[in-house]
N, C-alpha and C. Protein backbone atom coordinates (compact mmCIF):
# COMPACT_ATOMS: atom_id res chain seq x y z
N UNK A 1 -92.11 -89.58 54.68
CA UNK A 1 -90.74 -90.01 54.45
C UNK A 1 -90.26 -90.95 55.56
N UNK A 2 -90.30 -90.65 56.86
CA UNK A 2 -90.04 -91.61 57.94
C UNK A 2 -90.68 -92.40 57.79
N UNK A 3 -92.13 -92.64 57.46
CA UNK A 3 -92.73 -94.13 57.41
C UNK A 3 -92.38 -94.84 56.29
N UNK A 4 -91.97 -94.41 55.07
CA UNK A 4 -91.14 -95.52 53.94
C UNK A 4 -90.07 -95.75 54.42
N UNK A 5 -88.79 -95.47 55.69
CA UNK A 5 -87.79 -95.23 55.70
C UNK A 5 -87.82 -96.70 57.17
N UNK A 6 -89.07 -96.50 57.58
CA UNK A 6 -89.51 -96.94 58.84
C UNK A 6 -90.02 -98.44 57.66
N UNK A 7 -90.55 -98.74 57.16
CA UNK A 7 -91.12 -99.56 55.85
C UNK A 7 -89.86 -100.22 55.35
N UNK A 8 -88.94 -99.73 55.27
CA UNK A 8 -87.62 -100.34 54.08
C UNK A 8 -86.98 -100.95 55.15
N UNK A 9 -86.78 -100.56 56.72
CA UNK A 9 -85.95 -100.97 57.51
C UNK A 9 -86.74 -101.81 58.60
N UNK A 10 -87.75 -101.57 58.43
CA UNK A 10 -88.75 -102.87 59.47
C UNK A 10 -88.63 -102.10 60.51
N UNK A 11 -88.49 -100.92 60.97
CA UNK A 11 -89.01 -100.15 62.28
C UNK A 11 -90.26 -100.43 62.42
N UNK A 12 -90.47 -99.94 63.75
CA UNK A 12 -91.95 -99.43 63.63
C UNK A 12 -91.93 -97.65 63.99
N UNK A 13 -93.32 -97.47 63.89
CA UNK A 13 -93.51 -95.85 63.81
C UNK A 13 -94.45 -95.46 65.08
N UNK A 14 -94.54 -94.66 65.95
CA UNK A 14 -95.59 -94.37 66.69
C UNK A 14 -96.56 -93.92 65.80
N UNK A 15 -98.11 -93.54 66.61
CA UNK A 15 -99.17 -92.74 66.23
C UNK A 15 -98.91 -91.39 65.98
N UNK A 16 -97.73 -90.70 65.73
CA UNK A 16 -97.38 -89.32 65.42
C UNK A 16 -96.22 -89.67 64.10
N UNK A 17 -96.17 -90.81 63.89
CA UNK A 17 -95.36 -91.08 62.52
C UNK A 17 -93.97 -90.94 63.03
N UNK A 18 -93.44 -90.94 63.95
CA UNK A 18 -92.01 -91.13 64.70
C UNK A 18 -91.43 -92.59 64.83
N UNK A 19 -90.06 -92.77 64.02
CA UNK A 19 -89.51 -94.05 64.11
C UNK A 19 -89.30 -94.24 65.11
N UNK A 20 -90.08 -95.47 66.24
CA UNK A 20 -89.95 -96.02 67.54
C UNK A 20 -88.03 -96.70 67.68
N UNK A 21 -87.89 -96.20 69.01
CA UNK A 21 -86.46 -96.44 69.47
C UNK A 21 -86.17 -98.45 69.37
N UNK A 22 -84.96 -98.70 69.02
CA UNK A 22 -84.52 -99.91 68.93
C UNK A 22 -84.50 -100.74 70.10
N UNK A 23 -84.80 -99.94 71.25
CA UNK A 23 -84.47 -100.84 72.32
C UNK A 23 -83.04 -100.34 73.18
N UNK A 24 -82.71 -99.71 72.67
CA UNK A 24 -81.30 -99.01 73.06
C UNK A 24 -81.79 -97.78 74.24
N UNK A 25 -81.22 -97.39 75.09
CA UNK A 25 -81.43 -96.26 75.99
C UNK A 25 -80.53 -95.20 74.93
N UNK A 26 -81.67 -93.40 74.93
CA UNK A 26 -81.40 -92.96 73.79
C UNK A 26 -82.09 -91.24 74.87
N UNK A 27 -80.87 -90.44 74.73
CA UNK A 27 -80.43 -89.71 75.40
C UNK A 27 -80.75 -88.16 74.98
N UNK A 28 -81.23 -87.77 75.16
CA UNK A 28 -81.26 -85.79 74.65
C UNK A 28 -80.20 -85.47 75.83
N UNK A 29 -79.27 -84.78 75.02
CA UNK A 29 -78.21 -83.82 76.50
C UNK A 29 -77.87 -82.88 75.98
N UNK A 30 -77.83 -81.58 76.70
CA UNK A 30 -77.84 -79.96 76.93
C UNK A 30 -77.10 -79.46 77.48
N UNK A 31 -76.73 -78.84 77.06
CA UNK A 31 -75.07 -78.08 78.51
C UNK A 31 -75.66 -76.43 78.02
N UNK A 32 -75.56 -76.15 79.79
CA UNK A 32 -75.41 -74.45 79.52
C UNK A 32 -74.27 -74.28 80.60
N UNK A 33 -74.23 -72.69 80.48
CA UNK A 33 -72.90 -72.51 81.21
C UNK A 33 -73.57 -70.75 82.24
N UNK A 34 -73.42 -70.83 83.65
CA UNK A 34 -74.32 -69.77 84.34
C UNK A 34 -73.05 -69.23 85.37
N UNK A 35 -72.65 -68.23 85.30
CA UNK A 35 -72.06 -67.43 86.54
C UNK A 35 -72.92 -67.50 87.28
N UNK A 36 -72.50 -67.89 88.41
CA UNK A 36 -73.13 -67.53 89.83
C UNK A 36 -72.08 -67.98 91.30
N UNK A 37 -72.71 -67.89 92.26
CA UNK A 37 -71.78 -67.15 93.52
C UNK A 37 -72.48 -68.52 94.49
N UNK A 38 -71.28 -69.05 95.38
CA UNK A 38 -72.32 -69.47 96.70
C UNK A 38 -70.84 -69.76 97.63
N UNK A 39 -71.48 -70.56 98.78
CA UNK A 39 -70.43 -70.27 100.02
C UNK A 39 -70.75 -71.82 100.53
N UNK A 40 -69.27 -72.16 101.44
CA UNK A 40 -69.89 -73.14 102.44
C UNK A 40 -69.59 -72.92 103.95
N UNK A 41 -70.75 -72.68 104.93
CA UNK A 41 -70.40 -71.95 105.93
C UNK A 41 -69.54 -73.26 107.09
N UNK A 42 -69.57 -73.90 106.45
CA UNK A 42 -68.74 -75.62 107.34
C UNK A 42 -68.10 -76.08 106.73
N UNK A 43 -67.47 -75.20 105.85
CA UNK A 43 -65.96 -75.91 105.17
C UNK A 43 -64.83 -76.27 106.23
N UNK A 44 -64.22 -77.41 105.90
CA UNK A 44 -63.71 -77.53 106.63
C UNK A 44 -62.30 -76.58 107.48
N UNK A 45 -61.24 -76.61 108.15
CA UNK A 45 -60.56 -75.50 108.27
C UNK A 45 -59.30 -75.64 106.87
N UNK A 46 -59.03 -76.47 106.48
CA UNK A 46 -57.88 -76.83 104.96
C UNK A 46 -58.73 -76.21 103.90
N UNK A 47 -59.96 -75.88 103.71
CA UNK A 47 -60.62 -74.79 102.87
C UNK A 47 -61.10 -73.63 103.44
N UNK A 48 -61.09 -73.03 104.36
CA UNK A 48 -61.75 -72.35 105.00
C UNK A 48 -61.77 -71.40 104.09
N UNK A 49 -61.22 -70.81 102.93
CA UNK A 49 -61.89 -69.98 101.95
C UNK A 49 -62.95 -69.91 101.38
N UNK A 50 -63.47 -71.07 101.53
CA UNK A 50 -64.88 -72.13 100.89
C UNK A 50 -65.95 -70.91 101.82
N UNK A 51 -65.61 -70.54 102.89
CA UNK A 51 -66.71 -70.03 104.07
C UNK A 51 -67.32 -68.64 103.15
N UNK A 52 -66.30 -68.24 102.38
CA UNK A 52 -66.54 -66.71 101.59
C UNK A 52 -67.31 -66.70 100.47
N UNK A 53 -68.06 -65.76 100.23
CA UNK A 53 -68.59 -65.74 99.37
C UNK A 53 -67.56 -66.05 97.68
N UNK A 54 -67.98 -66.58 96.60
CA UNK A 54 -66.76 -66.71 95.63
C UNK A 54 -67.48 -67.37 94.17
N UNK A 55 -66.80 -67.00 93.06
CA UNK A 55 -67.56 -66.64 91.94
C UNK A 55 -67.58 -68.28 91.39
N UNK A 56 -68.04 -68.76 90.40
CA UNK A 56 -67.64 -69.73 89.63
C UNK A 56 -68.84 -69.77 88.49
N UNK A 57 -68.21 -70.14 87.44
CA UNK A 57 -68.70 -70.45 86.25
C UNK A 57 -69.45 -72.09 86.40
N UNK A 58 -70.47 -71.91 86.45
CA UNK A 58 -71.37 -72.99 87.03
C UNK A 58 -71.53 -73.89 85.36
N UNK A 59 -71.37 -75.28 85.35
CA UNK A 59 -71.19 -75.64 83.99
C UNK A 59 -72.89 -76.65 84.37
N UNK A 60 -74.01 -76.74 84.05
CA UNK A 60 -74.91 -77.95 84.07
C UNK A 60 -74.79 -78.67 82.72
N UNK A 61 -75.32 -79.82 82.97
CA UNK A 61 -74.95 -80.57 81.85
C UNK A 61 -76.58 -81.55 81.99
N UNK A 62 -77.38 -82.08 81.26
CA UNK A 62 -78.63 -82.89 82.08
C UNK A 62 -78.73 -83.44 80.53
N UNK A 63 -78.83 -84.71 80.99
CA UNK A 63 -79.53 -86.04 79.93
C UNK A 63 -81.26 -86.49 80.49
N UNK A 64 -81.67 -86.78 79.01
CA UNK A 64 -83.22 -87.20 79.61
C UNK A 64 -83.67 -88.24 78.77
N UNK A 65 -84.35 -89.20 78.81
CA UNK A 65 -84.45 -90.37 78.28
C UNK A 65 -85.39 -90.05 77.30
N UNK A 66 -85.50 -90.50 76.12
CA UNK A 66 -86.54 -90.44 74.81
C UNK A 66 -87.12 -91.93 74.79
N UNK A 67 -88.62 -91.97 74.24
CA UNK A 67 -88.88 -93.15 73.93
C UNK A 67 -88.90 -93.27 72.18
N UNK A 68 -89.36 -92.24 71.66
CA UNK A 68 -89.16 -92.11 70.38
C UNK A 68 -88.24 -90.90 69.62
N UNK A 69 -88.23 -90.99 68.43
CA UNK A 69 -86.84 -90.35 67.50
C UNK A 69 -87.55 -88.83 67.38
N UNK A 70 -86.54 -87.76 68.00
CA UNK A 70 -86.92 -86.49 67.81
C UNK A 70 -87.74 -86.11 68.79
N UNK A 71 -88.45 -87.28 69.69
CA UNK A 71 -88.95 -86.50 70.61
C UNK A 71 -89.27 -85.40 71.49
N UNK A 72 -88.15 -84.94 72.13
CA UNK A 72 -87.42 -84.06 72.76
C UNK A 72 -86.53 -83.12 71.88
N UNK A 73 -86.58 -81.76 71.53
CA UNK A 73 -86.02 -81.06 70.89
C UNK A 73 -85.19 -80.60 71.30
N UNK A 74 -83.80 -80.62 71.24
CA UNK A 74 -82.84 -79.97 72.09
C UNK A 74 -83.00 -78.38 72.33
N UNK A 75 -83.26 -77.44 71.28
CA UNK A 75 -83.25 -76.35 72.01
C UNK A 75 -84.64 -75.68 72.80
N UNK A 76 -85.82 -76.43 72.53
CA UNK A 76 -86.81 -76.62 73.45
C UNK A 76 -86.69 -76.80 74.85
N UNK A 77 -85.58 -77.96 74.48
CA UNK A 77 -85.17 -78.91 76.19
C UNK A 77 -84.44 -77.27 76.67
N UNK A 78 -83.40 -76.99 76.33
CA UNK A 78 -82.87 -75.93 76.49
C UNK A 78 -83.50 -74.51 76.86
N UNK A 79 -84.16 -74.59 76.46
CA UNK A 79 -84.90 -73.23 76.46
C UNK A 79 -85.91 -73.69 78.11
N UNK A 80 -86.28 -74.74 78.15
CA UNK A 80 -87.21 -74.76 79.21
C UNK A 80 -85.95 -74.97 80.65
N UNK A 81 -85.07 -75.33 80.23
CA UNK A 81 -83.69 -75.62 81.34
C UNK A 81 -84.13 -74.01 82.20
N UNK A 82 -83.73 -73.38 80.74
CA UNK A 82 -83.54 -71.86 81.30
C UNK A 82 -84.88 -70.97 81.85
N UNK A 83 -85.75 -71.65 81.75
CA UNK A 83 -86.97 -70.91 82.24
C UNK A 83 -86.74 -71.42 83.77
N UNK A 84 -86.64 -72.85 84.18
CA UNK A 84 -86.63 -73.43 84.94
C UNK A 84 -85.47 -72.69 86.33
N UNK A 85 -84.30 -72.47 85.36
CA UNK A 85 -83.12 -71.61 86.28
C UNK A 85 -83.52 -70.32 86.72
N UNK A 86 -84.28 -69.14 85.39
CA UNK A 86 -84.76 -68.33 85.86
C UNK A 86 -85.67 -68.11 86.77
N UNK A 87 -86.77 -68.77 86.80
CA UNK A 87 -87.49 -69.25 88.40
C UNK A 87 -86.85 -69.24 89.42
N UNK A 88 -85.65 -69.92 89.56
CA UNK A 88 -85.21 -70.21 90.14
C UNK A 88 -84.80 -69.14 91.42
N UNK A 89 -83.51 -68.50 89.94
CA UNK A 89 -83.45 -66.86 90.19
C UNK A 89 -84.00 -65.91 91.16
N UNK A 90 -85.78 -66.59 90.46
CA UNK A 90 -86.62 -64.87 91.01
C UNK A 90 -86.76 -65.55 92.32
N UNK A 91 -86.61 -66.74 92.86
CA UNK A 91 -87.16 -67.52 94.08
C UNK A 91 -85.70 -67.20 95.27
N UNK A 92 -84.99 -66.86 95.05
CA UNK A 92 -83.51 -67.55 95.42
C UNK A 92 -83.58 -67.15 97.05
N UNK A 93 -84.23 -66.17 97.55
CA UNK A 93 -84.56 -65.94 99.43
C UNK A 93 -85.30 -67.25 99.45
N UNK A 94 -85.87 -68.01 98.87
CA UNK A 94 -86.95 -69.35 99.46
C UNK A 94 -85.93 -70.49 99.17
N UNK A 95 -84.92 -70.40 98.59
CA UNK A 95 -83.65 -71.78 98.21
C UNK A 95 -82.71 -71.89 98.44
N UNK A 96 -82.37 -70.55 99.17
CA UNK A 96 -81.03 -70.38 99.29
C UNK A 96 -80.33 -70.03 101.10
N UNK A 97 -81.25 -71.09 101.50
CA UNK A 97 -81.58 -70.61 103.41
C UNK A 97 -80.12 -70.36 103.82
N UNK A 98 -78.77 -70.18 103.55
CA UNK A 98 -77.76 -70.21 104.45
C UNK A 98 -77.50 -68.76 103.93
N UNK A 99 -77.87 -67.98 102.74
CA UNK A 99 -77.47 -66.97 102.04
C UNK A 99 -77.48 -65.27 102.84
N UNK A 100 -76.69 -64.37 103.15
CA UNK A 100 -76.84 -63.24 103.00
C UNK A 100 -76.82 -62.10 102.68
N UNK A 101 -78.12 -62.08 102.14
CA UNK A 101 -77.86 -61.01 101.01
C UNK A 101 -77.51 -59.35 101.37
N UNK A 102 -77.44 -59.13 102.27
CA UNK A 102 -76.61 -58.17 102.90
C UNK A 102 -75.19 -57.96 102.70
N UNK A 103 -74.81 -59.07 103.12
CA UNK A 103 -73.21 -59.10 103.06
C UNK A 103 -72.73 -59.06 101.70
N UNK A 104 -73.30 -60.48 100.97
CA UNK A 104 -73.59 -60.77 99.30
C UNK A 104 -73.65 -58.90 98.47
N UNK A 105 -74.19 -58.15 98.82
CA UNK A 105 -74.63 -57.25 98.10
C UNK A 105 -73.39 -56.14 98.44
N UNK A 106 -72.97 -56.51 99.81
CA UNK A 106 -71.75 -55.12 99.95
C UNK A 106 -70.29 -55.87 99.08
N UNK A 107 -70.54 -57.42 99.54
CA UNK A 107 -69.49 -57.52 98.61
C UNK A 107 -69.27 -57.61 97.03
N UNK A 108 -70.30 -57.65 96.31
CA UNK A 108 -70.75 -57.89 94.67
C UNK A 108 -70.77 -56.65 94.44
N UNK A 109 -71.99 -55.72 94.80
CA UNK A 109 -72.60 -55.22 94.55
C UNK A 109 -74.23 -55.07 93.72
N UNK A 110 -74.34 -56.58 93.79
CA UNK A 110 -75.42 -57.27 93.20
C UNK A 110 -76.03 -57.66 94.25
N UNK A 111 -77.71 -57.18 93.74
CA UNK A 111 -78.66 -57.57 94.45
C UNK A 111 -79.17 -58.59 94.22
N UNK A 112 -80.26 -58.96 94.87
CA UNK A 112 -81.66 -60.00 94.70
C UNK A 112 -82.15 -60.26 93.15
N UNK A 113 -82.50 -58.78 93.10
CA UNK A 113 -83.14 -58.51 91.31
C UNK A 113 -82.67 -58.96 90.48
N UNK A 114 -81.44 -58.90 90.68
CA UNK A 114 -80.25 -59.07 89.31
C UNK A 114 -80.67 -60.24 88.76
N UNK A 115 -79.88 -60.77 87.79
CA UNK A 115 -80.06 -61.94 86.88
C UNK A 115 -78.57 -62.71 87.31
N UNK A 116 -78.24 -63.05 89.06
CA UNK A 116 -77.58 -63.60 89.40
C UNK A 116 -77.91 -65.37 90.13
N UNK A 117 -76.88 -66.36 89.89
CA UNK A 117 -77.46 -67.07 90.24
C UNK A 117 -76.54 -67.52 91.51
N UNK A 118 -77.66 -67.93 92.72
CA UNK A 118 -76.97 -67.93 93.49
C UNK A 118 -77.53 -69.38 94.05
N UNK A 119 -76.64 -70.44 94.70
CA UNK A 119 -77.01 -72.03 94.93
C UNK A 119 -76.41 -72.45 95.95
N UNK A 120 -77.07 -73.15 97.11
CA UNK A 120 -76.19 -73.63 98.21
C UNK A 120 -75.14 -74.94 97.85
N UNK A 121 -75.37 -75.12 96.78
CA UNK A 121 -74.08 -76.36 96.38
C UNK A 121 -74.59 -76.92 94.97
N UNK A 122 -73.88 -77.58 94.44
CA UNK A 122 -73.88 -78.16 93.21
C UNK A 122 -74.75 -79.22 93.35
N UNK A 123 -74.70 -80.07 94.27
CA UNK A 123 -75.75 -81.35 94.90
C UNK A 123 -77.55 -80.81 94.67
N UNK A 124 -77.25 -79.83 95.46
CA UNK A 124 -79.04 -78.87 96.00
C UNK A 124 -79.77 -78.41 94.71
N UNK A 125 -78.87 -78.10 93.93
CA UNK A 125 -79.22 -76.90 92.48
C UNK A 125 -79.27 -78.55 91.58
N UNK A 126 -78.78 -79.27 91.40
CA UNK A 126 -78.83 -80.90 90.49
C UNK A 126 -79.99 -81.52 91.01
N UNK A 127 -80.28 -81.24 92.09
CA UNK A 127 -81.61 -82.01 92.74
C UNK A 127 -82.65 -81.25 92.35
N UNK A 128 -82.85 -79.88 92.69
CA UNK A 128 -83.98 -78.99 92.44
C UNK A 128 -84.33 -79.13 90.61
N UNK A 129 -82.86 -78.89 89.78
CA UNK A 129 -83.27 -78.83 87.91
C UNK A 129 -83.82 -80.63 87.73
N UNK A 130 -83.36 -81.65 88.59
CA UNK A 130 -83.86 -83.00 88.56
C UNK A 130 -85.79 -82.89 88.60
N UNK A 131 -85.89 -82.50 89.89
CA UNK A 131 -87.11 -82.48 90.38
C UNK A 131 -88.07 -81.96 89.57
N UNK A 132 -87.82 -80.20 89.18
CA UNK A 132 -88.31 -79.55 88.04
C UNK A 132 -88.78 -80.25 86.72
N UNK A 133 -87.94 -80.63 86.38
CA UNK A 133 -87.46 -81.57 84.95
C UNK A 133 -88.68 -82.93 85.08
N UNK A 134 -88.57 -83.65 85.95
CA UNK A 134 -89.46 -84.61 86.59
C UNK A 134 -90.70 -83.84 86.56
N UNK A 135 -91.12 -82.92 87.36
CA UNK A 135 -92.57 -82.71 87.28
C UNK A 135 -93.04 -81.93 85.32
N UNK A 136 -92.31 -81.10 84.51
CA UNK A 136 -92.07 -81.11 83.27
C UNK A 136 -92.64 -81.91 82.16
N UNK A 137 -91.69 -83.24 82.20
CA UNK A 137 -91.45 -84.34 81.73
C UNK A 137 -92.00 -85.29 81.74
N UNK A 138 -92.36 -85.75 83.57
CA UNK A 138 -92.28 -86.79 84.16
C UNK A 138 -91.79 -87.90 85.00
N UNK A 139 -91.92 -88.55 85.92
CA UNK A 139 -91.08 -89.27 86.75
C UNK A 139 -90.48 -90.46 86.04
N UNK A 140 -91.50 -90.56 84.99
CA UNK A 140 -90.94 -92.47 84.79
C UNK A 140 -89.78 -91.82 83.80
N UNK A 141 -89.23 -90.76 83.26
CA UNK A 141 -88.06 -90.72 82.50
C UNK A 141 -86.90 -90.77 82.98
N UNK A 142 -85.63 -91.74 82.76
CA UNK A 142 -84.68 -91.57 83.25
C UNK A 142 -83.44 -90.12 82.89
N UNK A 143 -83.32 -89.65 83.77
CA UNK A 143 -82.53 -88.24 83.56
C UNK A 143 -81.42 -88.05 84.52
N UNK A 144 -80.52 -87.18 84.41
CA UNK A 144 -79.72 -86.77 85.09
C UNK A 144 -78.80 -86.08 85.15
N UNK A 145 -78.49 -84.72 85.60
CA UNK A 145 -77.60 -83.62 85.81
C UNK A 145 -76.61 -83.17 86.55
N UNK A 146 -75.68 -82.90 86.03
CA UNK A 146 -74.50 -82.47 86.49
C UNK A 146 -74.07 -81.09 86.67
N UNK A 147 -73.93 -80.73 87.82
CA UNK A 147 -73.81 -79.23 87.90
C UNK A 147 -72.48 -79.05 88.65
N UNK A 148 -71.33 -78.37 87.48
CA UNK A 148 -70.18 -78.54 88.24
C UNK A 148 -69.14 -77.10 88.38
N UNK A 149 -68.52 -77.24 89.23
CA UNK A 149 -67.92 -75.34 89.34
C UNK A 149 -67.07 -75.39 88.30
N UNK A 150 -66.72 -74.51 87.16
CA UNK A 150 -65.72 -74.25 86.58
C UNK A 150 -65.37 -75.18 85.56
N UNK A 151 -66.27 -76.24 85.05
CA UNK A 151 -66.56 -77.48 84.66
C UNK A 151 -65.19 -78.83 85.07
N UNK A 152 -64.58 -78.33 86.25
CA UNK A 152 -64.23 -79.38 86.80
C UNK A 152 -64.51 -80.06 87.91
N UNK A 153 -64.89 -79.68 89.42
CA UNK A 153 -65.73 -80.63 90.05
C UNK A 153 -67.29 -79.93 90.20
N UNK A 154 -67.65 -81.30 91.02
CA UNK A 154 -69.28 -81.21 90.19
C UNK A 154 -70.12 -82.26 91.15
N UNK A 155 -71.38 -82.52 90.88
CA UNK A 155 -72.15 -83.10 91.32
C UNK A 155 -73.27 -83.58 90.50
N UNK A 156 -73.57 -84.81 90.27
CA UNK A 156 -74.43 -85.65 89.81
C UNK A 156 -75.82 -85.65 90.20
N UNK A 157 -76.77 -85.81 89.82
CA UNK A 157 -78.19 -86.19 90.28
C UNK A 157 -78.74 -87.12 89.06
N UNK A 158 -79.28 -88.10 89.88
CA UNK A 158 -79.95 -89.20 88.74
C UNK A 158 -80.71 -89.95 88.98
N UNK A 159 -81.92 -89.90 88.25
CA UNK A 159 -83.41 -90.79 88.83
C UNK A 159 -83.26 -92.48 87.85
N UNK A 160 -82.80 -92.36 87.53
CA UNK A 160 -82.46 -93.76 86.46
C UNK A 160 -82.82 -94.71 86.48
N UNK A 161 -84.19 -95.16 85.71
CA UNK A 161 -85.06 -95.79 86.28
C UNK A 161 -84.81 -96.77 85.60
């Protein structure tokens, strides 16, 4: 069906029978939405609440470049986001160097184990799902994620090639 459709409209088709992209930059994007906790121990003193531990509804958002139609399956893309976060998760004493989980645990009551996510900033956690995504994917794809508190501020990462 795509190759008569690809035939009537003068596309062309890859070697997997996929109508090749127009030339246009052509986007897969995913949003999940993750509770998790982090701190900044050098906030300045006009935030100094920033220093405390404190909750936020972490919003990511990540685009990834396609060369052909359907390529990339969104809930595939999705599903591997979340493998990628959960790693993350089980890693979080090796990513999370300013963190203590001592204190973290008297004040939550949540440990290590849990299925909590915990990130030294929105910048660090956009760079690491970038990087991930890149080795995944690949480098030559242009991508880029947004990981923002509460889905109003936020932080960008973008290889955009």
């Amino acid at each position: 069906m795509r190759e008569d459709v690809a035939k009537l409209t003068g596309m062309e088709v890859d070697e997997e029978g996929r109508v090749k992209m127009l030339g246009y930059d052509k986007y897969v994007q995913i949003k999940l939405v993750r509770e998790g906790f982090h701190r900044w121990l050098e906030a300045p003193d006009e935030v100094a609440h920033l220093r405390n531990y404190h909750r936020h509804l972490f919003h990511i958002r990540i685009q990834i470049s396609l060369d052909s139609d359907r390529e990339i399956e969104y809930y595939l893309f999705q599903k591997k986001v979340e493998e990628i976060i959960k790693f993350y998760i089980s890693r979080q004493p090796d990513f999370t160097n300013e963190f203590d989980w001592e204190e973290f645990y008297e004040l939550t009551g949540q440990g290590i184990d849990e299925d909590v996510l915990v990130i030294n900033s929105c910048e660090n956690f956009a760079e690491h799902l970038v990087y991930q995504l890149e080795s995944e994917y690949g480098a030559n794809r242009s991508m880029s994620c947004l990981v923002s508190e509460d889905d109003e501020n936020g932080s960008i990462v973008s290889n955009f090639n």
